[in-house]
C-alpha atoms as a PDB file:
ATOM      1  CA  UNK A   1     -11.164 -14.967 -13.188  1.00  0.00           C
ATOM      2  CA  UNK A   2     -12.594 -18.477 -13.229  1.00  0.00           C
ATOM      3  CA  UNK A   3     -12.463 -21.723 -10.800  1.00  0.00           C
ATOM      4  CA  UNK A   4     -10.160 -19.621  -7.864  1.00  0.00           C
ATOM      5  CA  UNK A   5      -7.744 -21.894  -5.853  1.00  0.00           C
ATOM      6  CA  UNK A   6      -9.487 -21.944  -2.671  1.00  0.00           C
ATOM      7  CA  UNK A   7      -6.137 -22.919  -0.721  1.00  0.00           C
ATOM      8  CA  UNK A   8      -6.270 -18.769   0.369  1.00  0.00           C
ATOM      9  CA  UNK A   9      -8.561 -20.013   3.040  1.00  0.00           C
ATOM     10  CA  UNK A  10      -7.159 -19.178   6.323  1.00  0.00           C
ATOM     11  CA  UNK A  11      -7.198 -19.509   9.927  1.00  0.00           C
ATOM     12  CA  UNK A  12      -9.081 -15.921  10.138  1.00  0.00           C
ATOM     13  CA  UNK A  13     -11.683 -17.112   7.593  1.00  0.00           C
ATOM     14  CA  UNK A  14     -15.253 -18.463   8.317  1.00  0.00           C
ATOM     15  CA  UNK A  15     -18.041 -19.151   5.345  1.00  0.00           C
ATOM     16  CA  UNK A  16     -18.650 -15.861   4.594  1.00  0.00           C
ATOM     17  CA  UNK A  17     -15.443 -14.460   4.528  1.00  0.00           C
ATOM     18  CA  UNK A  18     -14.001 -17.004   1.903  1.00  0.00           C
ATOM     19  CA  UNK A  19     -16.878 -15.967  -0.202  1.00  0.00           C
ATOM     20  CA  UNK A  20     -16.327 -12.125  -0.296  1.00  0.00           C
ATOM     21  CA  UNK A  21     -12.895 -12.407  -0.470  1.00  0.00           C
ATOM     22  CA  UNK A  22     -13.308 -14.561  -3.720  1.00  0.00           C
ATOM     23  CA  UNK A  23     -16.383 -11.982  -5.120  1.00  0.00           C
ATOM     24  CA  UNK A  24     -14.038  -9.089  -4.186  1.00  0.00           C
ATOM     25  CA  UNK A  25     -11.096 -10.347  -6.361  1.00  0.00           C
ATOM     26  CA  UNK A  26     -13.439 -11.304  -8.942  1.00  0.00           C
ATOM     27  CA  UNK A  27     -15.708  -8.643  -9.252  1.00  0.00           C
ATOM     28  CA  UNK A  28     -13.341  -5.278  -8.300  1.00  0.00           C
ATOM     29  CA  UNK A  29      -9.707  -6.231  -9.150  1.00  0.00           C
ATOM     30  CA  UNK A  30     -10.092  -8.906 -11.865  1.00  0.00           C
ATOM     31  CA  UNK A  31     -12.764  -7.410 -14.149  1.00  0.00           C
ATOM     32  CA  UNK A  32     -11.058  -4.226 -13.891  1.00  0.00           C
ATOM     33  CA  UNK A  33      -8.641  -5.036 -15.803  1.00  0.00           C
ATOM     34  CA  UNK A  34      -6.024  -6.485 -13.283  1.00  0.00           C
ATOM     35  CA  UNK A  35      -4.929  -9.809 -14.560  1.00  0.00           C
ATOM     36  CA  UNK A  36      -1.701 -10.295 -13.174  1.00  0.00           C
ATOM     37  CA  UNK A  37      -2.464 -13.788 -11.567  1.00  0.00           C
ATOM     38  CA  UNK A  38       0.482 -13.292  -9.020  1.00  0.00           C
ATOM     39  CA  UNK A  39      -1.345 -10.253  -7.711  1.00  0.00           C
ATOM     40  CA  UNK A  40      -4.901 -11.658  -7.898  1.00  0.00           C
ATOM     41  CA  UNK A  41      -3.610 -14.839  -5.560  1.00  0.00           C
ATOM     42  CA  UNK A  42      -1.696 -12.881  -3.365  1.00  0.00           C
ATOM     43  CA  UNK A  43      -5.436 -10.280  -3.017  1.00  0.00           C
ATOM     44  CA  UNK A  44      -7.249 -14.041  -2.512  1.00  0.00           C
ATOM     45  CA  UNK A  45      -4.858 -15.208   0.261  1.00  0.00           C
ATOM     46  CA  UNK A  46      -4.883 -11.490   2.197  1.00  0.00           C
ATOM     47  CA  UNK A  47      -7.564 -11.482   4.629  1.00  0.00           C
ATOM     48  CA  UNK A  48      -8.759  -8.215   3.916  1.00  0.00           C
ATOM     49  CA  UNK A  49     -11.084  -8.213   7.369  1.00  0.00           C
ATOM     50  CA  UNK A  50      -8.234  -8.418  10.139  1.00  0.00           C
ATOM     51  CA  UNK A  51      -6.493  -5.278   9.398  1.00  0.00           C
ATOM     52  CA  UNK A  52      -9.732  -3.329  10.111  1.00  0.00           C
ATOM     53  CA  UNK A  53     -10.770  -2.588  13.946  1.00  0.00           C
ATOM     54  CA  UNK A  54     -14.366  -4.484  14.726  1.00  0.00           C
ATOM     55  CA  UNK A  55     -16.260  -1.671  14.467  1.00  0.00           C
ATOM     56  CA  UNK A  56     -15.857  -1.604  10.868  1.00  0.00           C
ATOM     57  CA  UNK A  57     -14.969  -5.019   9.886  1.00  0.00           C
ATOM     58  CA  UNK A  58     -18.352  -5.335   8.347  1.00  0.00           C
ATOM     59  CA  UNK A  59     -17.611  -3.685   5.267  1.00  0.00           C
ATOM     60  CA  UNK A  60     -14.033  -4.950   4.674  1.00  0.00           C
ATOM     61  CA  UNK A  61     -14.763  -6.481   0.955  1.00  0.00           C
ATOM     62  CA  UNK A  62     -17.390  -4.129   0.153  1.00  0.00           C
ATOM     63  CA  UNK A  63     -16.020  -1.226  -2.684  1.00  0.00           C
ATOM     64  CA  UNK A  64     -15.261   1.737  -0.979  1.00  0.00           C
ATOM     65  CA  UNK A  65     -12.651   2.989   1.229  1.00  0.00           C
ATOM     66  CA  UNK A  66     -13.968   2.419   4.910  1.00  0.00           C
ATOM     67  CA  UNK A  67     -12.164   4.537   8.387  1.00  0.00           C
ATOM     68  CA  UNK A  68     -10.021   2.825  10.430  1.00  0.00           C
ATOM     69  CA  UNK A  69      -9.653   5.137  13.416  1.00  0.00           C
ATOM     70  CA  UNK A  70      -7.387   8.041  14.191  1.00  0.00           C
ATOM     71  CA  UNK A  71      -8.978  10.353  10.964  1.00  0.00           C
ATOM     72  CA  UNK A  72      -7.234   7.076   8.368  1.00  0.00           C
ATOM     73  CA  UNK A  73      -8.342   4.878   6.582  1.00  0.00           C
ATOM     74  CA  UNK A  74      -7.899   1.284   4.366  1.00  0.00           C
ATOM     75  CA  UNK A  75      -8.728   2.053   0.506  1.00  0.00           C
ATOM     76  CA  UNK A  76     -11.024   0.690  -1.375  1.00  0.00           C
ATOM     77  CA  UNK A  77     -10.196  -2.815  -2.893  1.00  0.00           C
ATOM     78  CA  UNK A  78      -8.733  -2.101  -6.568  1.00  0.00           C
ATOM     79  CA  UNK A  79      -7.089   0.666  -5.404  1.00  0.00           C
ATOM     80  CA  UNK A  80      -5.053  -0.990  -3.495  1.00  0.00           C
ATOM     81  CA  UNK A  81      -4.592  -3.231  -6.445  1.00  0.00           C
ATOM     82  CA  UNK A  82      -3.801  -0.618  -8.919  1.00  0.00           C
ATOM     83  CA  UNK A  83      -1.206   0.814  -6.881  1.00  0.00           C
ATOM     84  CA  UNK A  84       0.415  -2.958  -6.115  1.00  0.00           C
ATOM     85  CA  UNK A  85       0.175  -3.405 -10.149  1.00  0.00           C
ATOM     86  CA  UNK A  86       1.478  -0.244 -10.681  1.00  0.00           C
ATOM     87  CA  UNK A  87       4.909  -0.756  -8.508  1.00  0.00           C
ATOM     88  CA  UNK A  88       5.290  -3.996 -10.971  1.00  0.00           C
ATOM     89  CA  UNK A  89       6.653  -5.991  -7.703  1.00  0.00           C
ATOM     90  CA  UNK A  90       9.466  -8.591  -8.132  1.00  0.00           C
ATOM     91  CA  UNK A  91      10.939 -11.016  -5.778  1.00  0.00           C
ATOM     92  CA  UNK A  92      13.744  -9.371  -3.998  1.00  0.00           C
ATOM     93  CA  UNK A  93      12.960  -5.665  -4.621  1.00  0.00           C
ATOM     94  CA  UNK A  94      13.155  -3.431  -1.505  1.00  0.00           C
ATOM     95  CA  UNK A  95      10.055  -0.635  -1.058  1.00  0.00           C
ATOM     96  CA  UNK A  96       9.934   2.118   1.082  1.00  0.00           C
ATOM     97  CA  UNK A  97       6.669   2.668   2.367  1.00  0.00           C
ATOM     98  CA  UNK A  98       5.177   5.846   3.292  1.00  0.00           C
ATOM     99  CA  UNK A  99       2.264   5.213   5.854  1.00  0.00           C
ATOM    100  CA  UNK A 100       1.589   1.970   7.027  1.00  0.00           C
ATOM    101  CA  UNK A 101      -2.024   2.441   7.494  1.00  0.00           C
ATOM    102  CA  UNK A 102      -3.869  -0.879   8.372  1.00  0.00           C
ATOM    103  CA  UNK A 103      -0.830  -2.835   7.076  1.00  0.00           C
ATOM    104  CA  UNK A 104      -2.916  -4.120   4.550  1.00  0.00           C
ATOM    105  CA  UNK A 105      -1.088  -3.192   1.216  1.00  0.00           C
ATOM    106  CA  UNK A 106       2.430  -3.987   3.521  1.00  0.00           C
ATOM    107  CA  UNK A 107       0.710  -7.654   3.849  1.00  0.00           C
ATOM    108  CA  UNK A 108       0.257  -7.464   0.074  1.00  0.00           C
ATOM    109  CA  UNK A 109       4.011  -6.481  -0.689  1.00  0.00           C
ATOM    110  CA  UNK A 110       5.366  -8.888   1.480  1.00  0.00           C
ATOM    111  CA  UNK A 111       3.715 -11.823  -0.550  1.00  0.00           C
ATOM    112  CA  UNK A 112       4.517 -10.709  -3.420  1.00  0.00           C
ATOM    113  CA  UNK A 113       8.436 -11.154  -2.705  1.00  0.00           C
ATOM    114  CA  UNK A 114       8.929  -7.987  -1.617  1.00  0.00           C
ATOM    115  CA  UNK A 115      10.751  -6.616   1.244  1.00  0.00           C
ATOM    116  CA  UNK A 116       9.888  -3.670   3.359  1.00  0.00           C
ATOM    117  CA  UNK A 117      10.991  -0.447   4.968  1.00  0.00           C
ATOM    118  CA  UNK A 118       7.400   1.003   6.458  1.00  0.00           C
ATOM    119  CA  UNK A 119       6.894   3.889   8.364  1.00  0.00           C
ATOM    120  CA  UNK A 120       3.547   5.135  10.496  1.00  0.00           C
ATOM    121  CA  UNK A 121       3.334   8.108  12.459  1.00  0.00           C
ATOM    122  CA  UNK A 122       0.296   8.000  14.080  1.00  0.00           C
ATOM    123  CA  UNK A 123       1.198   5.714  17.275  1.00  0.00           C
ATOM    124  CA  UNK A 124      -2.030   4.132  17.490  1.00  0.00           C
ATOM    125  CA  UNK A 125      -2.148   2.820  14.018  1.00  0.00           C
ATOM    126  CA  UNK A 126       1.691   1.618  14.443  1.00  0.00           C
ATOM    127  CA  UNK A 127       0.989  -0.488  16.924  1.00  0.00           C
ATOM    128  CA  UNK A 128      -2.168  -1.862  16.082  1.00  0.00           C
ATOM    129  CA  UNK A 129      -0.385  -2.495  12.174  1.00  0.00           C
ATOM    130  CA  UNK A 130       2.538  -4.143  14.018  1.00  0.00           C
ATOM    131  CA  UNK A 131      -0.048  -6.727  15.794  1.00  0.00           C
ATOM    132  CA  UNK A 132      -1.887  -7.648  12.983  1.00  0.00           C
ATOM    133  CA  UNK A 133       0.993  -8.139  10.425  1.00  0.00           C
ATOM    134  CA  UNK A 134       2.693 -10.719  12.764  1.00  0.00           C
ATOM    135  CA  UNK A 135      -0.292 -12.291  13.920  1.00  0.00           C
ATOM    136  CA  UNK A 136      -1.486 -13.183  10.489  1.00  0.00           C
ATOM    137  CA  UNK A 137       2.074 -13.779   8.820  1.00  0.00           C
ATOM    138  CA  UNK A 138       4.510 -14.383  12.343  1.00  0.00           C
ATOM    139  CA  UNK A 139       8.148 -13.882  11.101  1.00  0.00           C
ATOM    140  CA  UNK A 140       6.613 -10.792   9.144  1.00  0.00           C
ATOM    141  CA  UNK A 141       8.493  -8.061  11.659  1.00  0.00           C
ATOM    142  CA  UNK A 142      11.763  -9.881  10.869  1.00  0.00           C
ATOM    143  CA  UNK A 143      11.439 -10.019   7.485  1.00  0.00           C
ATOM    144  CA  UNK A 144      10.196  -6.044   7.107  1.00  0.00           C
ATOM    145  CA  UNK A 145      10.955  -3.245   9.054  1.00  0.00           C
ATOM    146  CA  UNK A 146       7.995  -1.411  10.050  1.00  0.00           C
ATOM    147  CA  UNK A 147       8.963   1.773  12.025  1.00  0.00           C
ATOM    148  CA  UNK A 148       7.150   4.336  14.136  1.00  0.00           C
ATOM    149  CA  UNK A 149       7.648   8.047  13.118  1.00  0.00           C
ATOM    150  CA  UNK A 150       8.153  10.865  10.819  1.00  0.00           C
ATOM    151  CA  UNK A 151       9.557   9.068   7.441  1.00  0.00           C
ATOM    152  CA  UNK A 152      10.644  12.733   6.212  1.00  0.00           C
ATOM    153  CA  UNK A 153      13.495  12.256   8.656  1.00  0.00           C
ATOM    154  CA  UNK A 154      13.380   8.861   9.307  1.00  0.00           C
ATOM    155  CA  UNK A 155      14.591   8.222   6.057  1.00  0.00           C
ATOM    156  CA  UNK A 156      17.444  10.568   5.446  1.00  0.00           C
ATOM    157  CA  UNK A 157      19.990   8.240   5.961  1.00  0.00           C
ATOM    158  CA  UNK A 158      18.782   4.330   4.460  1.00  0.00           C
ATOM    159  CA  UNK A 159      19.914   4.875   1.157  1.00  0.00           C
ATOM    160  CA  UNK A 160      18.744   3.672  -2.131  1.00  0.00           C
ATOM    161  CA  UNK A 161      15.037   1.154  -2.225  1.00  0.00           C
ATOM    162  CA  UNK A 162      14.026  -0.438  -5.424  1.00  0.00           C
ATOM    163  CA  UNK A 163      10.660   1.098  -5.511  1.00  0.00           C
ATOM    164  CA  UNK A 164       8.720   4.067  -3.697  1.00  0.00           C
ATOM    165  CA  UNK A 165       4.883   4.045  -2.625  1.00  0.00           C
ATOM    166  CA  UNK A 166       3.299   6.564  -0.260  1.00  0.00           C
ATOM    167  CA  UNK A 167      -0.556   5.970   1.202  1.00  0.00           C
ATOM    168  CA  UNK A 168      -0.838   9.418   2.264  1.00  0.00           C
ATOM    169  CA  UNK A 169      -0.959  12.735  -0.281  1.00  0.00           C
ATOM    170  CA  UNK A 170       1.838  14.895  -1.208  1.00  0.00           C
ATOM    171  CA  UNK A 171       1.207  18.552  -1.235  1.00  0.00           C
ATOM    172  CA  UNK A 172       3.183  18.622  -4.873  1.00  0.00           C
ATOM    173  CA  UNK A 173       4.513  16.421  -7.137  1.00  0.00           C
ATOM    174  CA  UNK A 174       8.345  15.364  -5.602  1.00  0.00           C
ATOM    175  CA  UNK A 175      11.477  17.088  -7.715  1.00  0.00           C
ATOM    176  CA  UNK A 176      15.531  16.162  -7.030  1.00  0.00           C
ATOM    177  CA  UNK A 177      16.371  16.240  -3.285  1.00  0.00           C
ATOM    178  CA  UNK A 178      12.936  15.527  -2.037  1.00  0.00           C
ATOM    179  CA  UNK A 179      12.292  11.818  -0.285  1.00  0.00           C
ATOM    180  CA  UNK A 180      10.707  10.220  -3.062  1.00  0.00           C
ATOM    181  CA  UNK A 181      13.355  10.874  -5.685  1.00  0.00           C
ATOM    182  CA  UNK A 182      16.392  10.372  -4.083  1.00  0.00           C
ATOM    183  CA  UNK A 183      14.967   7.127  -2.275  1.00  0.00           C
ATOM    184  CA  UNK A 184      14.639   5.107  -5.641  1.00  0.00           C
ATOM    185  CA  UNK A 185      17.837   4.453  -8.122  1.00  0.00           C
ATOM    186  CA  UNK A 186      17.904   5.278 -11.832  1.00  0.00           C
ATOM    187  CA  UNK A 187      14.808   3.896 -13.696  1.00  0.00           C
ATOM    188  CA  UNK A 188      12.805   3.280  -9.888  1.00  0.00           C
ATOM    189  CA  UNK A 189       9.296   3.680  -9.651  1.00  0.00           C
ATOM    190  CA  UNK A 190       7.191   5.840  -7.441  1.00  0.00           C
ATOM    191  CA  UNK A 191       3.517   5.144  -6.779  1.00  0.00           C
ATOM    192  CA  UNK A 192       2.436   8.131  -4.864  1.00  0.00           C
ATOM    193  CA  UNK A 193      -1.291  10.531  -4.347  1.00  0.00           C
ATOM    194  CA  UNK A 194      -0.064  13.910  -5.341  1.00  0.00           C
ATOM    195  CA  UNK A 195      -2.657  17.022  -4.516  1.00  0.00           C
ATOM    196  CA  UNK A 196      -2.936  18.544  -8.258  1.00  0.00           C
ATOM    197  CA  UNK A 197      -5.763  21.562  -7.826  1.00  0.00           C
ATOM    198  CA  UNK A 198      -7.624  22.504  -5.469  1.00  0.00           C
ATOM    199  CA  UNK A 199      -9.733  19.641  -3.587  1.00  0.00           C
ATOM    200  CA  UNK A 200      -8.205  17.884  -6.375  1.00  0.00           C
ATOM    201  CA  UNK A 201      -5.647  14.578  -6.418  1.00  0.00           C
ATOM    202  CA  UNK A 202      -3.536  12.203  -8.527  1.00  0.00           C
ATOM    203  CA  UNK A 203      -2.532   9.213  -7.568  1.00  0.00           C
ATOM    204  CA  UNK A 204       0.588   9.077  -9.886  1.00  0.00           C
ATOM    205  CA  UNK A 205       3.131   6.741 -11.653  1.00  0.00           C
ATOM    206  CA  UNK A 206       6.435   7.831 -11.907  1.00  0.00           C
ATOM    207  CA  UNK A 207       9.987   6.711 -13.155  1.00  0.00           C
ATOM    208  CA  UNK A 208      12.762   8.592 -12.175  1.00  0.00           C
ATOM    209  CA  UNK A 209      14.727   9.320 -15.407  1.00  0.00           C
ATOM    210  CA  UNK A 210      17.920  11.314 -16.488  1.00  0.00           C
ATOM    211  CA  UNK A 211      17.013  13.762 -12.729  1.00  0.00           C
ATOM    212  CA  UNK A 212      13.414  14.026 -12.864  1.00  0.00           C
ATOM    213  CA  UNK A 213      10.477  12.227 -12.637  1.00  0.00           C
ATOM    214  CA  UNK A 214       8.788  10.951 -16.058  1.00  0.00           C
ATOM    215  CA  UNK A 215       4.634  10.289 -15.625  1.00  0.00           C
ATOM    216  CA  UNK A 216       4.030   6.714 -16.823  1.00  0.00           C
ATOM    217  CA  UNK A 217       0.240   6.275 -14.992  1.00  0.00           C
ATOM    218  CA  UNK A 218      -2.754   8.989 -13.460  1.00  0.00           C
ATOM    219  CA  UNK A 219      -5.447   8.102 -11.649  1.00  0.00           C
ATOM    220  CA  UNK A 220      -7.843  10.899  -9.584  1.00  0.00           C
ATOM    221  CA  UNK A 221      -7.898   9.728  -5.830  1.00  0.00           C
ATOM    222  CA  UNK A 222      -8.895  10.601  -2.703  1.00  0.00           C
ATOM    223  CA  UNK A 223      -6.263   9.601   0.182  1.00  0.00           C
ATOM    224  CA  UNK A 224      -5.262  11.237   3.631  1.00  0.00           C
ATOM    225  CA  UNK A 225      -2.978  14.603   3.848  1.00  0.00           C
ATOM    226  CA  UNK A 226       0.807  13.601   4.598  1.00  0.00           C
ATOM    227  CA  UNK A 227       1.875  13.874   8.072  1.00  0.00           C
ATOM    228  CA  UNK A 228       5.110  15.787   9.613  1.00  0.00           C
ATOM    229  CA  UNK A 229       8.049  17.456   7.987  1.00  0.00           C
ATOM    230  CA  UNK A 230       6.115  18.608   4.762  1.00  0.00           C
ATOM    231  CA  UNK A 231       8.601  21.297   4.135  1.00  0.00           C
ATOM    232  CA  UNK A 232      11.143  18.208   3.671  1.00  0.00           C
ATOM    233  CA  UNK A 233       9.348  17.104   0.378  1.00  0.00           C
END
């Protein structure tokens, strides 16, 4: 990645944010492998640093996943960059989100063209994902739905998204009738952590193909247990 546009500098950067932001892309997504320069802009223009609570704010760009309160937390950099690559985002599609977290990877989404159905059930992060995403983008709560409760029954009823990512871990990997498959149409993708053995997860690629799920991507992972009606999976 070589001579970045800085017009990604925003009204929540200083010196040193503008800086890490740019060594982040470079360094972690970029020379990863991750070339797509859509995604790489949209990572440059995302101020990585507002969607985490003071306390932590320190390490935003640094390579690692870092807490953000209530047992959660943001994911490291590239994997949040794998998993946008993965979905292969285009203008228009509609995602269902499972987890809104910091709202980071929502913010991502969104400026890639995307449009959003997210769901958080831990209150506190709701809220505090709600603020953020209209303070940095305002119109962003208009344009996206991001709702506050259990998406294993939230969702029963909203019909068919383009595309399916989770940020929280599915006990086993999703079959006909569960969320994940009948969310997406023929040919969707789902980007979801999947626990494989024990103290063991995936976070996996999959197209949904003549009623099942075909494996296109693996990576091993380490995300957050998923919250509520587990049985409904």
């Amino acid at each position: 990645m070589e001579n970045p546009d800085l017009g990604f500098v925003s009204r929540f950067d200083d010196a040193g944010t503008i800086l890490a932001r740019e060594r982040m892309v470079r360094t972690q997504i970029a020379e990863r492998g991750i070339k797509d320069p859509n995604l790489l802009s949209a990572f440059l223009k995302v101020p990585r640093h507002i969607f985490l609570p003071e306390r932590t704010r320190e390490y935003s760009y640094e390579d690692k996943a870092v807490p953000i309160g209530e047992e959660q937390t943001i994911s490291q950099p590239y994997i949040v960059a794998y998993i946008a690559n993965q979905l292969q985002i285009r203008s228009g599609d509609t995602i269902l989100e499972i987890g809104t977290g910091s709202g980071y990877l929502a913010a991502i989404l969104d400026l890639l063209g995307a449009r959003l159905l997210s769901l958080e059930i831990v209150p506190e992060l709701y809220e505090r994902s709600l603020g953020v995403l209209e303070d940095w983008s305002p119109g962003f709560t208009k344009r996206n739905q991001i709702l506050f409760g259990d998406a294993l029954l939230l969702t029963q009823t909203r019909g068919k998204f383009s595309k399916f990512v989770s940020s929280a871990c599915f006990p086993k990997i999703p079959g006909p009738g569960s969320l994940p498959f009948e969310s997406i149409p023929e040919e969707g993708i789902a980007v979801l952590p999947v626990e494989w053995k024990e103290e063991v997860q995936l976070l996996l690629t999959l197209r949904k193909k003549q009623n099942r799920f075909e494996e296109i991507n693996r990576l091993p992972v380490k995300f957050v247990p998923l919250l509520g009606r587990t049985d409904l999976v």
